[in-house]
Protein backbone atom coordinates (compact mmCIF):
# COMPACT_ATOMS: atom_id res chain seq x y z
CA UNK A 1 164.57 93.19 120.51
CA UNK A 2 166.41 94.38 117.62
CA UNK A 3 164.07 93.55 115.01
CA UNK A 4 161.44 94.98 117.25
CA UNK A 5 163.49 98.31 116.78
CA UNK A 6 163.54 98.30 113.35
CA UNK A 7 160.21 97.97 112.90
CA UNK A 8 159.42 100.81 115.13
CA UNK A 9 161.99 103.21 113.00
CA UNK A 10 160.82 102.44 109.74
CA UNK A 11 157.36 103.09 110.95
CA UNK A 12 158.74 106.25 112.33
CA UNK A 13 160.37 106.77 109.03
CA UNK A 14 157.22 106.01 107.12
CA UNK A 15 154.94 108.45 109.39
CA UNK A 16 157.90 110.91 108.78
CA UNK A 17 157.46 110.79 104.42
CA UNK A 18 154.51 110.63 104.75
CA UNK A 19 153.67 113.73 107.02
CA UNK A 20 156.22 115.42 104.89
CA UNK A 21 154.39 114.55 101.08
CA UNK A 22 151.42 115.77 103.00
CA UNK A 23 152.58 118.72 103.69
CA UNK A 24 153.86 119.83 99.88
CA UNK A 25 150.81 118.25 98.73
CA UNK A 26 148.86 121.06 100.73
CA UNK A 27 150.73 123.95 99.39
CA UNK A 28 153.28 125.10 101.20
CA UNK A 29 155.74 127.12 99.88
CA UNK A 30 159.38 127.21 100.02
CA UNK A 31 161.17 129.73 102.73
CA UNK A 32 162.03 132.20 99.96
CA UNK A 33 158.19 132.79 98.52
CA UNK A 34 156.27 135.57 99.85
CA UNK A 35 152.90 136.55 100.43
CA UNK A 36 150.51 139.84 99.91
CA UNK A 37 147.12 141.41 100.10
CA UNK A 38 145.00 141.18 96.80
CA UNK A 39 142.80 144.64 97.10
CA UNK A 40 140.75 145.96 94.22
CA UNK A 41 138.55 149.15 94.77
CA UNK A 42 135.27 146.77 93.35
CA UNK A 43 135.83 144.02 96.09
CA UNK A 44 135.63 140.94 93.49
CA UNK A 45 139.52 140.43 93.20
CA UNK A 46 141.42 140.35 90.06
CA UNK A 47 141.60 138.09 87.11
CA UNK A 48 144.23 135.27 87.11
CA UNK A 49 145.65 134.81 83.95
CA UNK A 50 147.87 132.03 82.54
CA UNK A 51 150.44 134.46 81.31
CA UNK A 52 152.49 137.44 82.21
CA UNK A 53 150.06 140.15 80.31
CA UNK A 54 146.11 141.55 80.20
CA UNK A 55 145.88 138.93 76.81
CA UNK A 56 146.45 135.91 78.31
CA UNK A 57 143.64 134.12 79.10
CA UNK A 58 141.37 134.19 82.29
CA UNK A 59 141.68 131.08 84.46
CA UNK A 60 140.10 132.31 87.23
CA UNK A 61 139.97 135.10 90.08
CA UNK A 62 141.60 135.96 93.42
CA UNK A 63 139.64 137.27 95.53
CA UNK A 64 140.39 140.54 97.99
CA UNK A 65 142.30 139.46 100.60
CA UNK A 66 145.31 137.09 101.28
CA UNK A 67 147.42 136.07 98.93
CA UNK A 68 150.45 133.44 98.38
CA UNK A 69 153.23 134.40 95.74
CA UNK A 70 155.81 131.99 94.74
CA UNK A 71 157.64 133.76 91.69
CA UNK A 72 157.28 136.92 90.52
CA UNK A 73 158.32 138.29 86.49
CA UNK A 74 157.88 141.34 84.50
CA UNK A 75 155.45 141.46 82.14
CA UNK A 76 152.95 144.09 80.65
CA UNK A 77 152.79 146.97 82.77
CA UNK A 78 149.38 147.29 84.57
CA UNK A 79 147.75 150.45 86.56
CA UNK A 80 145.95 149.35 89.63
CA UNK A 81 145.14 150.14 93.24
CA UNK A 82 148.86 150.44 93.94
CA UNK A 83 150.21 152.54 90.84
CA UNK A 84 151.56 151.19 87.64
CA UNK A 85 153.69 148.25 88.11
CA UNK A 86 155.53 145.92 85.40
CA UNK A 87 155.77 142.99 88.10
CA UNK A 88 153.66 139.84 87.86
CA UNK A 89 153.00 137.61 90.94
CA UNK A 90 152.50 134.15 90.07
CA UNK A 91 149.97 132.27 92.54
CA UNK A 92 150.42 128.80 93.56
CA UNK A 93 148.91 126.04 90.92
CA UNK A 94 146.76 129.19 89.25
CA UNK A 95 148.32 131.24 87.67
CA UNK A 96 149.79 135.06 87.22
CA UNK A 97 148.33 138.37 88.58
CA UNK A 98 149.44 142.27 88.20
CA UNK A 99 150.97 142.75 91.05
CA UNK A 100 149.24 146.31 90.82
CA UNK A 101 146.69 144.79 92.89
CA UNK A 102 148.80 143.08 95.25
CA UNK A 103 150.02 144.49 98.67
CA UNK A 104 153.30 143.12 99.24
CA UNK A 105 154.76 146.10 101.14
CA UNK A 106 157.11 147.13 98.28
CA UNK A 107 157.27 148.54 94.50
CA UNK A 108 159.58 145.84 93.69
CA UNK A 109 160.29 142.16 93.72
CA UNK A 110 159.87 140.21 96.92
CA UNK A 111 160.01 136.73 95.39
CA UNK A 112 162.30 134.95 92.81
CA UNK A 113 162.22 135.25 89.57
CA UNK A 114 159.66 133.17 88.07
CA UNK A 115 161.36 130.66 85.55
CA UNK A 116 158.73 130.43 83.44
CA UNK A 117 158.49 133.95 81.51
CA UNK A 118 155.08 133.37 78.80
CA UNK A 119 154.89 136.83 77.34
CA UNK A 120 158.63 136.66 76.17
CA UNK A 121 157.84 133.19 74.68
CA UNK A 122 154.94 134.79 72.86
CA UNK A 123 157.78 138.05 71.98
CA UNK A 124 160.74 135.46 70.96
CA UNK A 125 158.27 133.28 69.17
CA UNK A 126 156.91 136.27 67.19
CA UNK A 127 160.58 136.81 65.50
CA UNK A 128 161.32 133.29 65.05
CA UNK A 129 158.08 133.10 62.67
CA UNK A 130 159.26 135.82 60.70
CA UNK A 131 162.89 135.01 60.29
CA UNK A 132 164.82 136.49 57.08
CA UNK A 133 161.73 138.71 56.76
CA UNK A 134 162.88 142.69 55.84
CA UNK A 135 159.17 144.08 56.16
CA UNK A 136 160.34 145.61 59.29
CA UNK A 137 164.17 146.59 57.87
CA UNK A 138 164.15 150.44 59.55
CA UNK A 139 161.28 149.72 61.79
CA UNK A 140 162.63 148.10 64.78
CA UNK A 141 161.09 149.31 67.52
CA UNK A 142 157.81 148.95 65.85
CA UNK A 143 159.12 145.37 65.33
CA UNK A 144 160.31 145.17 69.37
CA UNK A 145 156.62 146.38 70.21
CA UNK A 146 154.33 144.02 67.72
CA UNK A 147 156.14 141.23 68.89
CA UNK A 148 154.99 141.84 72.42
CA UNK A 149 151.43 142.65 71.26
CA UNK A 150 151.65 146.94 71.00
CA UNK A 151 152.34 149.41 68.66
CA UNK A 152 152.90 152.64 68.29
CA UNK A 153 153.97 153.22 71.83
CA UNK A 154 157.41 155.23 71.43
CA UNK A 155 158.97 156.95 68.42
CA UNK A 156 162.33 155.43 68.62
CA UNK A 157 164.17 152.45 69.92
CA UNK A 158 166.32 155.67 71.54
CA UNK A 159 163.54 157.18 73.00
CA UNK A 160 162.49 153.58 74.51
CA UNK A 161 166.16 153.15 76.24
CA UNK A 162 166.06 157.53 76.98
CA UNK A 163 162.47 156.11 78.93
CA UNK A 164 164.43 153.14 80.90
CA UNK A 165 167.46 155.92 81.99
CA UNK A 166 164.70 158.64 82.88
CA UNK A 167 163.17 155.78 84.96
CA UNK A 168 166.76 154.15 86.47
CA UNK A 169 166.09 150.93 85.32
CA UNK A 170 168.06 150.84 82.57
CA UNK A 171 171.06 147.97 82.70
CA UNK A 172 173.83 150.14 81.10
CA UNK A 173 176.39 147.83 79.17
CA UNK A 174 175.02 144.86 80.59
CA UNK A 175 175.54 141.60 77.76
CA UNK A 176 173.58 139.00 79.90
CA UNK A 177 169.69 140.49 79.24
CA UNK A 178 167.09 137.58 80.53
CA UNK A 179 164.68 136.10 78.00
CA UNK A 180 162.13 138.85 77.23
CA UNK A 181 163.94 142.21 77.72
CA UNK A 182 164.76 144.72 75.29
CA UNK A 183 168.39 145.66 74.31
CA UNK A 184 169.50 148.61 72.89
CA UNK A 185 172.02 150.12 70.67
CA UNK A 186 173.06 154.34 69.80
CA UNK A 187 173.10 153.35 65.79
CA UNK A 188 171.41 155.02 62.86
CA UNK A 189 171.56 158.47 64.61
CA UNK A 190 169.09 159.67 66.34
CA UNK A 191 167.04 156.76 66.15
CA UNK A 192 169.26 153.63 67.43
CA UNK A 193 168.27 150.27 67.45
CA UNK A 194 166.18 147.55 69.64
CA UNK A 195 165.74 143.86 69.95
CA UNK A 196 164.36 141.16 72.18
CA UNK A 197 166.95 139.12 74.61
CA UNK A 198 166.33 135.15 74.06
CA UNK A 199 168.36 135.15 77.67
CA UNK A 200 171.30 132.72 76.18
CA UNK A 201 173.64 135.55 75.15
CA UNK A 202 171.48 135.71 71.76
CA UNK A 203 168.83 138.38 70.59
CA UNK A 204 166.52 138.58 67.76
CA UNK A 205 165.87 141.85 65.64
CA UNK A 206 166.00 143.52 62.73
CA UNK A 207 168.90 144.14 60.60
CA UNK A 208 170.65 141.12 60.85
CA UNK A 209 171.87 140.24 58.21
CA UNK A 210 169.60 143.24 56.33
CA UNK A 211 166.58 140.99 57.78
CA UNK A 212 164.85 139.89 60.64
CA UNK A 213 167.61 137.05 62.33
CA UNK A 214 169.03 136.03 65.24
CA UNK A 215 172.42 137.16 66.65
CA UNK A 216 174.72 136.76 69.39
CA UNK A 217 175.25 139.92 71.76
CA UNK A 218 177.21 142.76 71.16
CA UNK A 219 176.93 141.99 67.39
CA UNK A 220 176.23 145.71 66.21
CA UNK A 221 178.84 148.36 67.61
CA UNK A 222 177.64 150.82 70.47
CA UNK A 223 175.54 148.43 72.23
CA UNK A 224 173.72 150.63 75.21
CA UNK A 225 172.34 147.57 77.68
CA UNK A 226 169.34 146.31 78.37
CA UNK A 227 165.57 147.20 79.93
CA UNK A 228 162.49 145.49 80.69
CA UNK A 229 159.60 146.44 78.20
CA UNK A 230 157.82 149.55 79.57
CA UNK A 231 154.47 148.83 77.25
């Protein structure tokens, strides 16, 4: 009788695993991802792309309609059916999509934070190649902006963080930026300064060292905080 017993629960068991690796195997997400409604005023969906920003490449398309999120991140901003939005939803096993095009019922973040952040790779990467380089000494917000693929887009590293404050999502005197946002400084009157969070404490920019180097936060004096890129 007993062994009769055991075979039954570790058949049980087995059915149990089994039913359960099915299940992740088909997709479903965790309690804390969300879902929304892809809508795009031409009907064919939007482009997935395999990183946070419009140069990433295409891997595919989501159509209108229903839509699962598991992570979300900021990335380039993007102006679609539902306004301008910096947020990137990241679909299930395909990829990332402006959330511009996504109903989720809010302007903001309704799933985690995605781990996995491509365009600041791309940003961080950018610096690393050019390390002790001074062709940018006195540029760096031009330096903040090439390294994310733009240029050109504000005057000033002040004017950047004046944007962030205008727009209240600026992370006054905050020293723990993630990987991939920008952090200020009021130096070199009335132009300050900018670099790009490595989300370890450390930031790259100009002016280290009278080059292009990587430094551990505060480092300069007058350090502002932190914003997402707004370009």
């Amino acid at each position: 009788m007993r062994a009769a017993l055991l075979r039954i629960t570790a058949r049980l068991t087995a059915t149990t695993l089994l039913g359960a690796a099915a299940l992740t195997t088909a997709g479903t997400l965790p309690a804390h991802a969300a879902t929304g409604t892809v809508v795009t005023d031409s009907g064919t969906g939007v482009v997935i792309r395999s990183g946070n920003a419009t140069n990433f490449g295409s891997v595919g398309t989501q159509p209108n309609g229903p839509v699962q999120i598991d992570c979300q991140v900021y990335g380039e901003p993007v102006t679609g059916k539902f306004g301008r939005s910096l947020i990137w939803d990241h679909v299930p096993g395909k990829g990332f999509i402006s959330d511009a095009y996504v109903d989720t019922g809010s302007s903001g973040l309704v799933a985690p934070l995605c781990t996995s952040n491509p365009r600041a790779d791309r940003a961080i990467s950018w610096y690393a190649a050019r390390s002790g380089s001074t062709a940018y000494q006195g540029l760096c917000e031009k330096a903040a902006e090439n390294s994310f693929g733009k240029d050109l887009i504000w005057g000033s590293a002040k004017e950047d963080w004046n944007d962030a404050v205008a727009r209240g999502v600026a992370h006054a005197g905050d020293v723990n930026p993630p990987k991939g946002a920008l952090v200020f400084w009021d130096l070199a009157a009335p132009y300050g300064h900018v670099g790009v969070a490595r989300g370890d404490g450390y930031f790259w920019a100009t002016s280290v060292n009278g080059a292009i180097g990587l430094a551990k936060l505060p480092y300069y004096t007058n350090y502002l905080g932190w914003a997402w890129p707004n370009f």
